[in-house]
N, C-alpha and C. Protein backbone atom coordinates (compact mmCIF):
# COMPACT_ATOMS: atom_id res chain seq x y z
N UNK A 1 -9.59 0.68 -6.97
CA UNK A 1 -8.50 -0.04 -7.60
C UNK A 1 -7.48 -0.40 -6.53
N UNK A 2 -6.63 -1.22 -6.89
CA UNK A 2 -5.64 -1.72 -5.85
C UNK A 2 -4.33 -1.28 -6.11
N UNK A 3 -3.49 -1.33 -5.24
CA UNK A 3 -2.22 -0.58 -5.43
C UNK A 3 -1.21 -0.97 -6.66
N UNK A 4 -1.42 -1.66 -7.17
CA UNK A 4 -0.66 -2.55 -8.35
C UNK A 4 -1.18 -1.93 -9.48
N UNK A 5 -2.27 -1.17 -9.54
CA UNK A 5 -2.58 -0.38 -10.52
C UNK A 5 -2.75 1.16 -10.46
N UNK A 6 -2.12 1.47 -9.18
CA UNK A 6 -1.69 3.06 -9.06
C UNK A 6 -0.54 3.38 -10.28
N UNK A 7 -0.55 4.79 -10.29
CA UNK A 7 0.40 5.82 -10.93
C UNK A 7 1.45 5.67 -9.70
N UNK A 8 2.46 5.99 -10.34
CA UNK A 8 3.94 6.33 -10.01
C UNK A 8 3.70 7.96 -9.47
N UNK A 9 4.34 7.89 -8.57
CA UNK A 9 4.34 9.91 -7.61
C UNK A 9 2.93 10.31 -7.65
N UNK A 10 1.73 9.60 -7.76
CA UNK A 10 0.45 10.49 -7.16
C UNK A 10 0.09 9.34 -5.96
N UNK A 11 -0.67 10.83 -5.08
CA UNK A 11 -1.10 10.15 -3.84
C UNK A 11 -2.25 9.96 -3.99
N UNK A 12 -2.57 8.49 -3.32
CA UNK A 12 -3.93 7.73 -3.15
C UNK A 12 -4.50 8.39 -1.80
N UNK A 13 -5.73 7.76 -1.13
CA UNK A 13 -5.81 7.38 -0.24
C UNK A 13 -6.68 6.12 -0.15
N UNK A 14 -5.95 5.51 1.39
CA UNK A 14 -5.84 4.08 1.52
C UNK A 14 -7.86 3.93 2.17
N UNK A 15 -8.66 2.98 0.81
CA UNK A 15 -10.27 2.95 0.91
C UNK A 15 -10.06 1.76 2.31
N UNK A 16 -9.62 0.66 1.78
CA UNK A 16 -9.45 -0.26 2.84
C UNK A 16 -8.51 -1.85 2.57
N UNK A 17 -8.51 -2.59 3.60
CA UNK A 17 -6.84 -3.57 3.05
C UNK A 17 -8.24 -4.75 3.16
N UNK A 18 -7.67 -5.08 1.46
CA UNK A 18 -8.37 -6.58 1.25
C UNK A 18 -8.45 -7.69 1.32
N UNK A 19 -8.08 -8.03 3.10
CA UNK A 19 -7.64 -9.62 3.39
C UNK A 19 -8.39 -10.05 4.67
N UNK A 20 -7.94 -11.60 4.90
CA UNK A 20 -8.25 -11.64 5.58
C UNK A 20 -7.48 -12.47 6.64
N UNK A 21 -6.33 -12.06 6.51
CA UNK A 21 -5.02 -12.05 7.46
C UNK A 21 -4.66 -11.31 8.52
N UNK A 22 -5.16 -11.72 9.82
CA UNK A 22 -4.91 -10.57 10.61
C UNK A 22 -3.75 -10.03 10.75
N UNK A 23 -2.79 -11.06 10.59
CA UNK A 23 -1.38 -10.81 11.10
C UNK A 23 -1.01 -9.83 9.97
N UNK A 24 -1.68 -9.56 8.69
CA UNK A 24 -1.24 -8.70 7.81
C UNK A 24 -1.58 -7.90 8.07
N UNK A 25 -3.40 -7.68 8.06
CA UNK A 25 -3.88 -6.24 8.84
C UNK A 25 -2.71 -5.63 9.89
N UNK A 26 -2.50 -6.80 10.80
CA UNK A 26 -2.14 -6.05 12.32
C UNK A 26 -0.62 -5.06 11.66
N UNK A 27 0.27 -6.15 10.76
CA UNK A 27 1.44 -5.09 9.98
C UNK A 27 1.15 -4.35 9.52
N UNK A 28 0.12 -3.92 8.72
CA UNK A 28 0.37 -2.91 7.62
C UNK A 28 -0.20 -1.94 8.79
N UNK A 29 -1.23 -1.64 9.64
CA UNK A 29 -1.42 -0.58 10.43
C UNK A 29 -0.15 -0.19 11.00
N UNK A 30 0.91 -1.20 11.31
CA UNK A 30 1.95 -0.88 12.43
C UNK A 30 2.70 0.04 11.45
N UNK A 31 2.47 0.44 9.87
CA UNK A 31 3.34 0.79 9.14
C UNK A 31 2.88 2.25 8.78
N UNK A 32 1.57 1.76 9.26
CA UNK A 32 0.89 3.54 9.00
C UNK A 32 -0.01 3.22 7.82
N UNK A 33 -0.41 1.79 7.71
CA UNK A 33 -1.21 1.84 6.45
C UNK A 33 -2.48 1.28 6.76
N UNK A 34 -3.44 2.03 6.93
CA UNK A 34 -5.05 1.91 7.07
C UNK A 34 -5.99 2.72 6.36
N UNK A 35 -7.78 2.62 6.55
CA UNK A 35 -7.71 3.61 6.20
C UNK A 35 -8.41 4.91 6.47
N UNK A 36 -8.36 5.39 5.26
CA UNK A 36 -8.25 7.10 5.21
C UNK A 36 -6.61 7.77 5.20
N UNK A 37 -5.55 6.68 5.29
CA UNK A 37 -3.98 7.16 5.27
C UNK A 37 -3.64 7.70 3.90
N UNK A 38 -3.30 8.86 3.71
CA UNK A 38 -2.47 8.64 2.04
C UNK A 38 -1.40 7.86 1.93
N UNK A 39 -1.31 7.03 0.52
CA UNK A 39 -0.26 6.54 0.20
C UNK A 39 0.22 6.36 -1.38
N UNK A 40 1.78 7.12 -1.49
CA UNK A 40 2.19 7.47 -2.72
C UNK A 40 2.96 6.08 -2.84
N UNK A 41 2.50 5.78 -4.30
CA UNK A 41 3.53 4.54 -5.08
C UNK A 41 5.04 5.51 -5.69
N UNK A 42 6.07 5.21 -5.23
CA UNK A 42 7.57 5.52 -5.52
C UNK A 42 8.24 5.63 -6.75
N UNK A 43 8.12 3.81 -6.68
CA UNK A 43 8.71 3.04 -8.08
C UNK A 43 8.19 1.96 -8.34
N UNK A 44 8.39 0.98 -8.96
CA UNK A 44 8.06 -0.44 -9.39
C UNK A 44 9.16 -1.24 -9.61
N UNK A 45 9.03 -2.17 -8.84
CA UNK A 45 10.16 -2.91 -8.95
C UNK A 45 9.37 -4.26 -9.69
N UNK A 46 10.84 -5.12 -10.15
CA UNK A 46 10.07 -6.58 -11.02
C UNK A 46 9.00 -6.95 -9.85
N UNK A 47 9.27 -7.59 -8.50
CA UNK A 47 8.09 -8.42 -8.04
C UNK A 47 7.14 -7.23 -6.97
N UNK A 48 7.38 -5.99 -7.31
CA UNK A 48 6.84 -5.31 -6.02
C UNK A 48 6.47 -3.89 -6.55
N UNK A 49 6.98 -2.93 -5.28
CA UNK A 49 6.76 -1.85 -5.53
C UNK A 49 7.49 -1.01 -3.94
N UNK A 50 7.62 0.45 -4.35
CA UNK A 50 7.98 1.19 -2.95
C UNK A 50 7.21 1.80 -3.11
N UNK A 51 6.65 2.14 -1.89
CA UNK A 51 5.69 2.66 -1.26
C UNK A 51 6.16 4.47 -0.11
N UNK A 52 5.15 5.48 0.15
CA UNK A 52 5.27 6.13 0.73
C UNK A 52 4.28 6.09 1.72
N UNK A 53 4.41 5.85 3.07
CA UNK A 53 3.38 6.06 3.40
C UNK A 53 3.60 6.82 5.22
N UNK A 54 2.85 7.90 5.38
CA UNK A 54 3.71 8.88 6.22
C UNK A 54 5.01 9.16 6.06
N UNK A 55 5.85 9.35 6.81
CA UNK A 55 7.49 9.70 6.66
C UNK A 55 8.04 8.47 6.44
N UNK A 56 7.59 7.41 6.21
CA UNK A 56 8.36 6.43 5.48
C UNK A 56 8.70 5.33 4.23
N UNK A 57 9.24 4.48 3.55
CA UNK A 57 9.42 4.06 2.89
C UNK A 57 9.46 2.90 2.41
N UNK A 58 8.86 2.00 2.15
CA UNK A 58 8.56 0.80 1.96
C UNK A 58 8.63 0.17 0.86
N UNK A 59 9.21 -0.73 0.96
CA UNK A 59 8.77 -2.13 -0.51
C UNK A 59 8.03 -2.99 0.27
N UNK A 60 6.62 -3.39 -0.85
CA UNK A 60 6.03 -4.40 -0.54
C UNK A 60 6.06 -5.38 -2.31
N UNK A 61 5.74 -6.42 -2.01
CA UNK A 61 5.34 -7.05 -2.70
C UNK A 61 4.05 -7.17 -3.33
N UNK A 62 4.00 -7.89 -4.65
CA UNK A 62 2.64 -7.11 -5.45
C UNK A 62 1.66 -8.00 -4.87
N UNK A 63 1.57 -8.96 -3.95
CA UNK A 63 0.79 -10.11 -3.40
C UNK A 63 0.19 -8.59 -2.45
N UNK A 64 1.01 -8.55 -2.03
CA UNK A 64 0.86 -7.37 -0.48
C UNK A 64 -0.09 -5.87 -0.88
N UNK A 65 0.27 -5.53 -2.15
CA UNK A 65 -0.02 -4.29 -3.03
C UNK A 65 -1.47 -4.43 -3.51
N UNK A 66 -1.64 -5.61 -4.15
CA UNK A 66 -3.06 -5.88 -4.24
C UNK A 66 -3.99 -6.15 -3.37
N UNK A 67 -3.73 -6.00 -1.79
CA UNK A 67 -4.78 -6.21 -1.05
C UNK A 67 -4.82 -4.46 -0.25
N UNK A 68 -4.35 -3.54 -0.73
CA UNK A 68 -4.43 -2.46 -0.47
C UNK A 68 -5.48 -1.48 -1.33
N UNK A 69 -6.19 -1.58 -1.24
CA UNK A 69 -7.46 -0.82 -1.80
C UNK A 69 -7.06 0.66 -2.10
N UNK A 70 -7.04 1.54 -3.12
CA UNK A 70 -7.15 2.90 -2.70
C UNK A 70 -7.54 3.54 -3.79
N UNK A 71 -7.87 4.77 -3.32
CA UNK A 71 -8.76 5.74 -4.36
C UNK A 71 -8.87 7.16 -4.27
């Protein structure tokens, strides 16, 4: 499933990112998000979501959320 359909406070881990944007790949690794990474969904916001992923904190957008694979 993709991150847009995670639970709120349980941790995933990240199967793999579903694009084919490098320049996105190349960000989301710089963020700590690849995989085998865990990553906890926060909150939900109207167009997005926050994200946990290592010691930090993120909003992405649900464009961005759905190409994040995890399980």
């Amino acid at each position: 499933m993709d991150l847009t359909k995670a639970q709120e406070g349980k941790e995933y881990i990240v199967l793999k990112i579903d694009t084919n944007d490098e320049e996105l790949n190349s960000f989301l690794f710089s963020l700590g998000c690849y995989s085998g990474e865990p990553i906890t969904v926060i909150s939900r916001l109207k167009g997005g979501c926050i994200v946990s992923i290592k010691d930090g904190r993120y909003s992405i957008d649900n464009q961005l959320a759905a190409a994040i694979i995890v399980g």
